[in-house]
Protein backbone atom coordinates (compact mmCIF):
# COMPACT_ATOMS: atom_id res chain seq x y z
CA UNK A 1 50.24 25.03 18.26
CA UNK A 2 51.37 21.24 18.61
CA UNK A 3 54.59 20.27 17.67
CA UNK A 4 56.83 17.75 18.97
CA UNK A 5 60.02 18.25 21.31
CA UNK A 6 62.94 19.96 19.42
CA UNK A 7 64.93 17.75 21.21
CA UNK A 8 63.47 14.66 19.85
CA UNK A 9 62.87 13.54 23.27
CA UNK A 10 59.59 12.64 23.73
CA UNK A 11 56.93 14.82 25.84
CA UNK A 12 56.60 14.96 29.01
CA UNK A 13 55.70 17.62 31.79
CA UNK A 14 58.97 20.03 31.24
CA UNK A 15 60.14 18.54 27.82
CA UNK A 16 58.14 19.40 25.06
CA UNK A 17 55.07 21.71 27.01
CA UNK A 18 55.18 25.46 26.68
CA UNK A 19 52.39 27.49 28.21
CA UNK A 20 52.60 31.10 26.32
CA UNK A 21 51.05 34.50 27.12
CA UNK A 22 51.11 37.28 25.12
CA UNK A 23 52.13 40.77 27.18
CA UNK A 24 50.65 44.15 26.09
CA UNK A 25 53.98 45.81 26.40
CA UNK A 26 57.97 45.19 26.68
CA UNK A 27 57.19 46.66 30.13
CA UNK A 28 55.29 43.22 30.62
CA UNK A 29 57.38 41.05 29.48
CA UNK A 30 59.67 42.40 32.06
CA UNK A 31 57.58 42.69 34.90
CA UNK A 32 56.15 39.16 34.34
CA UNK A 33 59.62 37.08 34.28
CA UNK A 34 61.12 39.57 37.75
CA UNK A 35 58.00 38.55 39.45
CA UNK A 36 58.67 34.64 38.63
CA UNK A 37 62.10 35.22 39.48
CA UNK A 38 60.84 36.82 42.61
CA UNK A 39 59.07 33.75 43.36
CA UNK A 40 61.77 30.95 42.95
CA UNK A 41 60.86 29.96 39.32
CA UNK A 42 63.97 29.22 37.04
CA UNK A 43 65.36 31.56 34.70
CA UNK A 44 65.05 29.90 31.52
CA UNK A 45 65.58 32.89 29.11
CA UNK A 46 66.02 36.64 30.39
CA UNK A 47 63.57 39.18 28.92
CA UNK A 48 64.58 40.45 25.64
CA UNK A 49 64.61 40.82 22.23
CA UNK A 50 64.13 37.58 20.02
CA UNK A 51 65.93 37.50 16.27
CA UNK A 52 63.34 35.13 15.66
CA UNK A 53 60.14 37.43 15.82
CA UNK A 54 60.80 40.97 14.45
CA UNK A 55 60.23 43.69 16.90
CA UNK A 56 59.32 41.25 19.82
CA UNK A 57 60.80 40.81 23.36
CA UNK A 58 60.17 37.21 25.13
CA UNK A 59 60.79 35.78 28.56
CA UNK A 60 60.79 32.37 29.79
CA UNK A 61 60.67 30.47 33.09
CA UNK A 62 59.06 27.29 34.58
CA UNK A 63 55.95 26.87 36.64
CA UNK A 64 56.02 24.28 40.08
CA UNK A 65 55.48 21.01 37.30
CA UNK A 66 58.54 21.99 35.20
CA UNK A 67 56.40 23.05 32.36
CA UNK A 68 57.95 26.11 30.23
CA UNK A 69 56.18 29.39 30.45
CA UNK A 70 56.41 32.13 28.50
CA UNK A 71 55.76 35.49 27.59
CA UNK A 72 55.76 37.34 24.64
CA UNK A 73 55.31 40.80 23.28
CA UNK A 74 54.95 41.78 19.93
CA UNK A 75 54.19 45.72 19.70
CA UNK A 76 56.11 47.65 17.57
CA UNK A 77 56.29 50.13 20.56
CA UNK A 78 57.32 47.88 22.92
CA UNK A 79 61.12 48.50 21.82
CA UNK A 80 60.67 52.02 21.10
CA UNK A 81 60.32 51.33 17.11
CA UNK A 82 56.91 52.65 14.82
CA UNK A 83 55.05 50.97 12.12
């Protein structure tokens, strides 16, 4: 997806660029955004649910450029919930 800057800024490495993965699990999610953590990258949103997405959890933090990453999972399972 393309879109511009929510903050009407214009883009640029760190404003505007999001680099998204999708995790196979909440586990995932989790274990992605402690290792960044773990390896000096900002925290730019703790790993959790998002109102947003139904049933998803999402983490974010920024790689050595500034860019956003971030990682989402969307499995009904992955907050304990069926269906």
């Amino acid at each position: 997806m393309v879109t511009q800057p929510r903050d009407g800024k214009p883009a640029s490495v760190g404003n505007g660029v999001t680099i998204s993965f999708e995790a196979p699990d909440h586990h995932a999610v989790h274990a992605f955004h402690e290792a960044a953590l773990a390896l000096g990258s900002p925290d730019e949103g703790a790993a959790g649910p998002r109102a947003w997405a139904p049933r998803s959890v999402a983490a974010y933090t920024r790689d050595p450029d500034g860019n956003e990453l971030a990682v989402y999972g969307y499995q009904a399972e992955s907050l304990g919930m069926s269906g």
